[in-house]
C-alpha atoms as a PDB file:
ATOM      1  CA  UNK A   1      76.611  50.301 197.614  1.00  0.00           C
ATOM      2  CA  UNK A   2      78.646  53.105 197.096  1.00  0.00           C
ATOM      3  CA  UNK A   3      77.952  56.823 198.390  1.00  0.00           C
ATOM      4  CA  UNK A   4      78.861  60.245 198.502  1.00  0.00           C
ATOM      5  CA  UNK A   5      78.124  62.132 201.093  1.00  0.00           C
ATOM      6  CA  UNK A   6      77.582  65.994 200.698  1.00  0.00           C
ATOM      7  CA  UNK A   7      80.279  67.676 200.277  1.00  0.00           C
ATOM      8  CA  UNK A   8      82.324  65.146 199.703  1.00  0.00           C
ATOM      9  CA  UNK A   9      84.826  64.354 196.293  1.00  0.00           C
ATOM     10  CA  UNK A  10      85.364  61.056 196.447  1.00  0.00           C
ATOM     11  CA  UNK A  11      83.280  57.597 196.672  1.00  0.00           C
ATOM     12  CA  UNK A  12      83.267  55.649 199.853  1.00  0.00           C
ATOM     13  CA  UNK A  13      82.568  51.817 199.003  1.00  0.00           C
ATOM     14  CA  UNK A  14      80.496  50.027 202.010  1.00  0.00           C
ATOM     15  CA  UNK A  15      79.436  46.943 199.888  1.00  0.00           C
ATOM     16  CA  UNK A  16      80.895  43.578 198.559  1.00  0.00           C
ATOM     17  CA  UNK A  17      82.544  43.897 195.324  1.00  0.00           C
ATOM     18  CA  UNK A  18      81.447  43.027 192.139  1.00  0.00           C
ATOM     19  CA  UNK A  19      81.475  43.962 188.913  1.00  0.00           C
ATOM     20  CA  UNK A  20      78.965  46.202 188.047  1.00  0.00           C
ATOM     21  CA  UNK A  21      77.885  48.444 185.496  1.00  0.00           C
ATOM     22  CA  UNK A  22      77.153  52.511 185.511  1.00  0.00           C
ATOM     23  CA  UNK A  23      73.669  53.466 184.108  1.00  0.00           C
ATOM     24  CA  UNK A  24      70.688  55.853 185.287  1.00  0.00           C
ATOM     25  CA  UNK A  25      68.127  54.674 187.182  1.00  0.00           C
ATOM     26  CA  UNK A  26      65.358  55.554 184.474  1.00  0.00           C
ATOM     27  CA  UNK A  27      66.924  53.391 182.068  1.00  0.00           C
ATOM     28  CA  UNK A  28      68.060  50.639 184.297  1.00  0.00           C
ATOM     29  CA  UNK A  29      64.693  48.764 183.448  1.00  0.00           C
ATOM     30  CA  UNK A  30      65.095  45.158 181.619  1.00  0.00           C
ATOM     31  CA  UNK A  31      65.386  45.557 177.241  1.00  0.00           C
ATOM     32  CA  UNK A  32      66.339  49.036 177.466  1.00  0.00           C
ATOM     33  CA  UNK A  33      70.121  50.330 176.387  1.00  0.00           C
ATOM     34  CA  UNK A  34      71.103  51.949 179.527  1.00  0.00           C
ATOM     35  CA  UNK A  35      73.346  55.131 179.004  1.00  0.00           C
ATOM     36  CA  UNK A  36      76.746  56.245 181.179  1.00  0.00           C
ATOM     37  CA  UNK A  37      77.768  52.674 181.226  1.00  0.00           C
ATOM     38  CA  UNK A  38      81.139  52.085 182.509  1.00  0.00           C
ATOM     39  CA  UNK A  39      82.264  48.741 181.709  1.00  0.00           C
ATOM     40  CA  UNK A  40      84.953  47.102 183.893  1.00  0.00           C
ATOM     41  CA  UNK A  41      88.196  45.029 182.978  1.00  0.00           C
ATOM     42  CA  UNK A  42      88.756  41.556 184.913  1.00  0.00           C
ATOM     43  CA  UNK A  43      91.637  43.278 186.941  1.00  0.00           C
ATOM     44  CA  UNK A  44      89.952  46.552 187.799  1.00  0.00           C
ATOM     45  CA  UNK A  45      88.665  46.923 191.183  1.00  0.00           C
ATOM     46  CA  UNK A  46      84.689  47.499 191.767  1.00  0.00           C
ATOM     47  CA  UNK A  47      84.519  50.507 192.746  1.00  0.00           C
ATOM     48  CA  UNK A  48      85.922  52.034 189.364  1.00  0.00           C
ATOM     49  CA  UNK A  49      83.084  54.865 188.610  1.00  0.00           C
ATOM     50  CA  UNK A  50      83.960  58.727 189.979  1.00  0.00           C
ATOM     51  CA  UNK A  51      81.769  61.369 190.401  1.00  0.00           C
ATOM     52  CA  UNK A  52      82.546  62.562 187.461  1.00  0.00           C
ATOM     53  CA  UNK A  53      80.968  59.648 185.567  1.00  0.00           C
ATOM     54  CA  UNK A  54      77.474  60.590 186.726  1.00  0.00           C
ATOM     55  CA  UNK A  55      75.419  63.688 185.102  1.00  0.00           C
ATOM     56  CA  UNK A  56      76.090  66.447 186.370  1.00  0.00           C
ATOM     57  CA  UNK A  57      73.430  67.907 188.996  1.00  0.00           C
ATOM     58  CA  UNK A  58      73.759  70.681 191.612  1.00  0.00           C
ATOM     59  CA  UNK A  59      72.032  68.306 194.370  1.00  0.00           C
ATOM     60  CA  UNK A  60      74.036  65.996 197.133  1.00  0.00           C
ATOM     61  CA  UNK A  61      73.964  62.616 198.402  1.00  0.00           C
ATOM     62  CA  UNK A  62      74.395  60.627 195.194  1.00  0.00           C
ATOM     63  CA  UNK A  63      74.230  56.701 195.966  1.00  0.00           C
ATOM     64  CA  UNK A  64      75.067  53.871 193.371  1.00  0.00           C
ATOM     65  CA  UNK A  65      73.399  50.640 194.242  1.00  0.00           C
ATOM     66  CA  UNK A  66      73.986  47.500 192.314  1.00  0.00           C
ATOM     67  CA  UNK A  67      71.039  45.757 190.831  1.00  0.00           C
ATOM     68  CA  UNK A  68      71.109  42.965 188.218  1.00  0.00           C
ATOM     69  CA  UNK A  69      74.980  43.592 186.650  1.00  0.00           C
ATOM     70  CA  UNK A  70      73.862  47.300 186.713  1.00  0.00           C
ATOM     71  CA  UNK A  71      74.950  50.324 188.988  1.00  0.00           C
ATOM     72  CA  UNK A  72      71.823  52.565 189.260  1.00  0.00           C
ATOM     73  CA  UNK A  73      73.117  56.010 190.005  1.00  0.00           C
ATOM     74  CA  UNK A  74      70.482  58.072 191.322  1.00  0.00           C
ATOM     75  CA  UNK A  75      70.439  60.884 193.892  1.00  0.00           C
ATOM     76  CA  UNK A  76      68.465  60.491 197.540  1.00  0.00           C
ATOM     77  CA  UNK A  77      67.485  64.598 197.356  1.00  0.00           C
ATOM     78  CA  UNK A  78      65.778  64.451 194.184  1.00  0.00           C
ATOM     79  CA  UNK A  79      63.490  61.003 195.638  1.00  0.00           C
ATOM     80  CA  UNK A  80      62.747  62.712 198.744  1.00  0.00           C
ATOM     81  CA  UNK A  81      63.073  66.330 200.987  1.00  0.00           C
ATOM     82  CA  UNK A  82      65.954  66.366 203.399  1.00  0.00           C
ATOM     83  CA  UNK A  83      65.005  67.214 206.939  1.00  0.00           C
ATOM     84  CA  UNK A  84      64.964  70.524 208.413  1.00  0.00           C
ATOM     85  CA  UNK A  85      65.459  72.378 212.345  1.00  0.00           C
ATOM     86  CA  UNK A  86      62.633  74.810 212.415  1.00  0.00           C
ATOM     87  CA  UNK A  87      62.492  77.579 215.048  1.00  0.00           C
ATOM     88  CA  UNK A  88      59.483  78.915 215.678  1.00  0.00           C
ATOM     89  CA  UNK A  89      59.421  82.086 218.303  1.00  0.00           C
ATOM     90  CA  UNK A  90      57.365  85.319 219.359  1.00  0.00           C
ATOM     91  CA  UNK A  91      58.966  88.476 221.150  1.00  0.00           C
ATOM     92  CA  UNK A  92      57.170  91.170 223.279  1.00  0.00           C
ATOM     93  CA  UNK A  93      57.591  94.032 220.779  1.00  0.00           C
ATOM     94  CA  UNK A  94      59.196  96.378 223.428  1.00  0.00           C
ATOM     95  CA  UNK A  95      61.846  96.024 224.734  1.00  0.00           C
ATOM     96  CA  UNK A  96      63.296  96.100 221.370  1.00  0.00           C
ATOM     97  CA  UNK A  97      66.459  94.965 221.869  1.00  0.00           C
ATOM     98  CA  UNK A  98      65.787  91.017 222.201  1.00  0.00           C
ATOM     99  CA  UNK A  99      64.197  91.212 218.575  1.00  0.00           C
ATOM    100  CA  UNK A 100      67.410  92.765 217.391  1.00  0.00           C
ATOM    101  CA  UNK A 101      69.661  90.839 218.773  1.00  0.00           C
ATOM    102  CA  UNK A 102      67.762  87.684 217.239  1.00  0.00           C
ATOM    103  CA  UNK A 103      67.697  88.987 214.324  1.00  0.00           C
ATOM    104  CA  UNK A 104      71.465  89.603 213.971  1.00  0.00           C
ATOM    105  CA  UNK A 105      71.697  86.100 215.005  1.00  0.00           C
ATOM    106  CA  UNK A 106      69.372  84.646 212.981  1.00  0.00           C
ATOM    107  CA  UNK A 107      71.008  86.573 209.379  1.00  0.00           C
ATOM    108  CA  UNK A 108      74.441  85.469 210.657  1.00  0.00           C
ATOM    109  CA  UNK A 109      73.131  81.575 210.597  1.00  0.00           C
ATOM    110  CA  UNK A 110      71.731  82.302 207.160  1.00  0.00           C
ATOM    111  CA  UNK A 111      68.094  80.889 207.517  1.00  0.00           C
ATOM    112  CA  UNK A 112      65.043  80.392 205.554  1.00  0.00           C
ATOM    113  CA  UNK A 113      62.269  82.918 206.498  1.00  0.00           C
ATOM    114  CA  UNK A 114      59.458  81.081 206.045  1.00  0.00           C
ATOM    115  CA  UNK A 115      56.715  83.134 208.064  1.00  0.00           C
ATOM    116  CA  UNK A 116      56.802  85.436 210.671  1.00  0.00           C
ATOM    117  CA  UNK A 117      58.243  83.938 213.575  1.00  0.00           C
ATOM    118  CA  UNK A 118      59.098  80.394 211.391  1.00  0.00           C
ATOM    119  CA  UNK A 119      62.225  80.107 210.178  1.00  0.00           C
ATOM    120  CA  UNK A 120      64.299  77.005 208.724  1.00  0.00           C
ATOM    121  CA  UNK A 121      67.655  75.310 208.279  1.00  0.00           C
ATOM    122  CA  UNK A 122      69.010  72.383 206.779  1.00  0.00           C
ATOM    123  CA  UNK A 123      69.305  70.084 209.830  1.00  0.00           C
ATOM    124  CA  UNK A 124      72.404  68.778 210.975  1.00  0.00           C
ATOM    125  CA  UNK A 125      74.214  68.397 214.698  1.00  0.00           C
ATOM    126  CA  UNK A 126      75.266  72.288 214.062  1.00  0.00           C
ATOM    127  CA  UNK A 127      71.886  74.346 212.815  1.00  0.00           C
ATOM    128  CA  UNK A 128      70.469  72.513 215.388  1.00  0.00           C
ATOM    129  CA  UNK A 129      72.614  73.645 218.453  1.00  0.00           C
ATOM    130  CA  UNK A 130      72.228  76.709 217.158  1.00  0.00           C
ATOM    131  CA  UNK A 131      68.746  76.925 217.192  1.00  0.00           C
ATOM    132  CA  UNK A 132      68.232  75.810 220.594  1.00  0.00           C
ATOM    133  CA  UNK A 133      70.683  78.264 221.691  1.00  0.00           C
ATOM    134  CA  UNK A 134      68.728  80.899 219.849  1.00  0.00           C
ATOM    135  CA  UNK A 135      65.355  79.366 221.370  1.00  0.00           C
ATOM    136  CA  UNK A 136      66.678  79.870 224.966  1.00  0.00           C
ATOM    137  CA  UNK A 137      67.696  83.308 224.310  1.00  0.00           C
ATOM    138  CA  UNK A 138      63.824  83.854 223.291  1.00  0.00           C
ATOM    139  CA  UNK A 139      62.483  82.648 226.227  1.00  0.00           C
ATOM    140  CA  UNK A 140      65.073  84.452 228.215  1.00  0.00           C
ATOM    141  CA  UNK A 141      64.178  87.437 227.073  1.00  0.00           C
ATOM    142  CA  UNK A 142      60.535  86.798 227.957  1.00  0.00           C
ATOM    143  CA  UNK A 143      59.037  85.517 224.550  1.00  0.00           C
ATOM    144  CA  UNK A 144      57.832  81.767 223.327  1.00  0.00           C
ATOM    145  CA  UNK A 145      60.112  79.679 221.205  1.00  0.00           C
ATOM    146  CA  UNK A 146      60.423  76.133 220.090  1.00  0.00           C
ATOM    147  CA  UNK A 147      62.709  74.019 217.645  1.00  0.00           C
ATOM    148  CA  UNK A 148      60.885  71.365 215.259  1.00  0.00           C
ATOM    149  CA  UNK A 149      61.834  69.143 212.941  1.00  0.00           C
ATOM    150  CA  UNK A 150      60.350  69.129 209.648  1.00  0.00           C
ATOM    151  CA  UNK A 151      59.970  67.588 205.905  1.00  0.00           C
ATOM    152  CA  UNK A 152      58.750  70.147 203.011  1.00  0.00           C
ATOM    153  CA  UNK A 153      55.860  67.970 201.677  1.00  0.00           C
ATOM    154  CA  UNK A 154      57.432  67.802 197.977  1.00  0.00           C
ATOM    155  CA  UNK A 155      60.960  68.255 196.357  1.00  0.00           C
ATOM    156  CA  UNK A 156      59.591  71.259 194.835  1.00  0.00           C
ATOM    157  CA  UNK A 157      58.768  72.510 197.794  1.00  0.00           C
ATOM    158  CA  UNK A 158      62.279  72.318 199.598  1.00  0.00           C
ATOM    159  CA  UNK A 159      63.949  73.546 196.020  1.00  0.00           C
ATOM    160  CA  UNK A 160      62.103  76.932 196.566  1.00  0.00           C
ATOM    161  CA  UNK A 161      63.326  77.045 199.925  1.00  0.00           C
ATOM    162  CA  UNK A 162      66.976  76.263 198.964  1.00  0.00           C
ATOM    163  CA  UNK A 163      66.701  78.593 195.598  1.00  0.00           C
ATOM    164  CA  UNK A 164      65.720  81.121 198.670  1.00  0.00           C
ATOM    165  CA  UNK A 165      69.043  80.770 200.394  1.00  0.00           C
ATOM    166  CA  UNK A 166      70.945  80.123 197.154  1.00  0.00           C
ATOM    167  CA  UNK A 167      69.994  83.599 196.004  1.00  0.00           C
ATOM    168  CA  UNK A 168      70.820  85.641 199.347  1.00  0.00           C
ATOM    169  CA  UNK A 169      74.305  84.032 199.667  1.00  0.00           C
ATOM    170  CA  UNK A 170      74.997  84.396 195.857  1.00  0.00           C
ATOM    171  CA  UNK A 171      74.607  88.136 196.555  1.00  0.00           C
ATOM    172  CA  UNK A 172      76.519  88.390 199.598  1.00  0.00           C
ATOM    173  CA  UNK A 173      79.156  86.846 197.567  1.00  0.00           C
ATOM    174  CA  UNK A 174      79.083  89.248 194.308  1.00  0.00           C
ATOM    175  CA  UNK A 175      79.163  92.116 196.996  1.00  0.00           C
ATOM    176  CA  UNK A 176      82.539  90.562 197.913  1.00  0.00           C
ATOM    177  CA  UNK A 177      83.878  90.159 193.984  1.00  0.00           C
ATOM    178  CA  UNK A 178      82.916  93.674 193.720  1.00  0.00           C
ATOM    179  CA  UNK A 179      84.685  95.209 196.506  1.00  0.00           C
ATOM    180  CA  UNK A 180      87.838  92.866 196.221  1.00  0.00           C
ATOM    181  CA  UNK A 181      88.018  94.236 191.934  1.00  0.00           C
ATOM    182  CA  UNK A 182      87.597  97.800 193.036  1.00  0.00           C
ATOM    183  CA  UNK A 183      90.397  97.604 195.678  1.00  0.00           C
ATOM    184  CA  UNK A 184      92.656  96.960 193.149  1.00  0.00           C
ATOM    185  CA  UNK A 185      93.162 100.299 192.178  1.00  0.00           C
ATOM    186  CA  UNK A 186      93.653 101.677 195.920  1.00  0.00           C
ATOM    187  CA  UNK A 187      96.624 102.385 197.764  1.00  0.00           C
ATOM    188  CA  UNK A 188      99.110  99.833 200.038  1.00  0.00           C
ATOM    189  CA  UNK A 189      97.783 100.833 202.827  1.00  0.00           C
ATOM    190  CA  UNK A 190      94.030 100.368 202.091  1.00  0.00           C
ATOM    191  CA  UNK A 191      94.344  97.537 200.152  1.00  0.00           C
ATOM    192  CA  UNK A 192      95.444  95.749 203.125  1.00  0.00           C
ATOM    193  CA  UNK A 193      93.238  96.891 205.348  1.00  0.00           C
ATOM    194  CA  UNK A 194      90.656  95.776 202.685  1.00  0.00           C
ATOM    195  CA  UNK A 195      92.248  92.751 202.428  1.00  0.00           C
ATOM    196  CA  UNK A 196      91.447  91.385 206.066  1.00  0.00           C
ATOM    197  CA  UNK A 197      87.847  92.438 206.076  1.00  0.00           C
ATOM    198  CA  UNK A 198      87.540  90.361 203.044  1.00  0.00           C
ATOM    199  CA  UNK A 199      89.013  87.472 204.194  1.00  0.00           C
ATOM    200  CA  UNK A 200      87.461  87.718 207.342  1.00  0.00           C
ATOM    201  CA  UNK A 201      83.564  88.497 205.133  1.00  0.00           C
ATOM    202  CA  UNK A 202      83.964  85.553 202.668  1.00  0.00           C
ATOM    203  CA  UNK A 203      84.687  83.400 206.126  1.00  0.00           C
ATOM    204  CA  UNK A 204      81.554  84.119 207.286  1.00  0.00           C
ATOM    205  CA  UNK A 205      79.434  83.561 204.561  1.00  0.00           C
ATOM    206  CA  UNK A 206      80.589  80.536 203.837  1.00  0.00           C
ATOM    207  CA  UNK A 207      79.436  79.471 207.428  1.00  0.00           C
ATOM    208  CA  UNK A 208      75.360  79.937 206.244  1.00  0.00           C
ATOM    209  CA  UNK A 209      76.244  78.725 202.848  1.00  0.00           C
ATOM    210  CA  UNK A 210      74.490  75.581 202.523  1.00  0.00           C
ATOM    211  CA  UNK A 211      73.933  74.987 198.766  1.00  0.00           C
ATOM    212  CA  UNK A 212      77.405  76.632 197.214  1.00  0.00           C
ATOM    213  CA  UNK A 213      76.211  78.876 194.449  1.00  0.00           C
ATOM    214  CA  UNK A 214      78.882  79.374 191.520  1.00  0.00           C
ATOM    215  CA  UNK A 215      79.953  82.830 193.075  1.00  0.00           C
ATOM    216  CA  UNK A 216      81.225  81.438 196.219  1.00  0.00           C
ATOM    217  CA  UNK A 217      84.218  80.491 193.537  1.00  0.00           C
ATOM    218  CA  UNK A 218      84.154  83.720 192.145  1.00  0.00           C
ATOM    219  CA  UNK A 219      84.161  85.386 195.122  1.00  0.00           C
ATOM    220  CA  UNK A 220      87.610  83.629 196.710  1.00  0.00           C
ATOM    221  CA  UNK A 221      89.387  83.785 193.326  1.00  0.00           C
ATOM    222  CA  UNK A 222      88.759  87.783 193.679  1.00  0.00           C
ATOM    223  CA  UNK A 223      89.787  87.680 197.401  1.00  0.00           C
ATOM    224  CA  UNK A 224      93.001  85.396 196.803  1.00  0.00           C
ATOM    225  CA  UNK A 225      93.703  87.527 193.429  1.00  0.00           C
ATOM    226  CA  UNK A 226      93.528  90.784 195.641  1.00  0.00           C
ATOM    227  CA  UNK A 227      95.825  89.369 198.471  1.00  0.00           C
ATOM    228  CA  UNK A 228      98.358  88.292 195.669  1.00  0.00           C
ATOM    229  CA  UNK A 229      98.155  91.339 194.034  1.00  0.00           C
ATOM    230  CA  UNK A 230      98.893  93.572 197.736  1.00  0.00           C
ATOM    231  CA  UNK A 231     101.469  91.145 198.314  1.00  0.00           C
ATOM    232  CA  UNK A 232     103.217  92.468 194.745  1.00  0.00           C
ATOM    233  CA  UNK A 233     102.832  95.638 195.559  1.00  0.00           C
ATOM    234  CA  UNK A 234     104.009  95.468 199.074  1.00  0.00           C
ATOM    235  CA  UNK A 235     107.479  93.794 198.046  1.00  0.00           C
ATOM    236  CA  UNK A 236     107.440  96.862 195.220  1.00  0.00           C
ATOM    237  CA  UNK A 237     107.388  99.219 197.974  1.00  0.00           C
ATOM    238  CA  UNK A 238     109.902  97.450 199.511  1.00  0.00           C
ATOM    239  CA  UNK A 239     112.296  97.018 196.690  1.00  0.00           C
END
């Protein structure tokens, strides 16, 4: 078996060799002509097939495991949800500066809203940590809070969640494009200035970006075009 683990760009072979084929998983069934097959040469080695031999889909955690010649590419997230931290909390509506505070903290993590008082991450060792933290700072500050663990019922069910989170950091990230292609008519001074809060901006979205929308590209291409383009005028000053 070969996988790829999310966010990863290469394969990582934990299985014997052999020479296998590359199809798709709904055409891997006996008499049928399976497509993306990658045939191998006697000297190749096994693990010959790239990402970029499989179709081409947005979701993680591919896996390619060998089954009669074949190599059924298929991907884990589209067979079955992913697990998710949930934090579930209430908050004495006065003083109002516990609510506040967890909300700051809660928009800086990037989570799913999913009711009031519910809301949802992706889990891994970090969402979870912070979580709890954010759980103790409820019940700190006098209120209930817990931290579950949790499977949407159906794919369909996560995707909506994920489209959900997809579309908030997709805008956070246009704001950026937009700020970093009007700074380009500013002045030295304020185009540096500009500069570092942009940097600094794009840094922390991409800490509750958990899906990687096309604009997160975008949006550093604009900030590294505007720092290249102070940089020119800078030494222009200069000369």
């Amino acid at each position: 078996m070969v996988q790829w683990n999310r966010g990863a760009t290469a394969w990582r072979e934990i299985a014997p060799q052999s020479a296998c084929r590359l199809t798709s998983r709904a055409n891997s069934r006996p008499g049928t002509s399976p497509p993306h097959r990658l045939n191998r040469a006697p000297d190749e080695p096994a693990a010959v097939a790239h990402a970029s031999a499989l179709p081409r889909l947005r979701t993680t955690s591919w896996r390619r495991l060998c089954n009669r010649g074949y190599i059924v590419a298929m991907n884990s997230r589209l067979l079955a949800p992913g697990e998710w931290v949930l934090l579930t909390y209430r908050l004495p509506r006065e003083p109002s500066a516990p609510r506040l505070a967890l909300w700051r903290k809660l928009r800086r993590l990037g989570v799913a809203q999913l009711a009031d008082g519910l809301v949802a991450l992706p889990r891994d060792s970090r969402t979870q940590e912070h979580l709890e933290w954010a759980a103790e700072d409820v019940v700190e500050a006098g209120g209930s809070a817990g931290v579950w663990f949790a499977r949407p019922s159906t794919r369909a069910l996560e995707s909506a969640v994920a489209g959900s989170m997809d579309t908030a950091r997709a805008a956070e990230y246009a704001g950026i494009v937009d700020e970093a292609e009007a700074a380009q008519h500013q002045g030295t001074r304020e185009r540096s200035s500009l500069v570092r809060r942009l940097r600094a901006e794009l840094r922390r979205v991409e800490r509750r970006d958990f899906f990687r929308p096309p604009q997160r590209e975008q949006a550093r291409q604009a900030v590294t075009a505007l720092g290249r383009e102070h940089v020119r005028g800078e030494e222009g000053v200069g000369a």
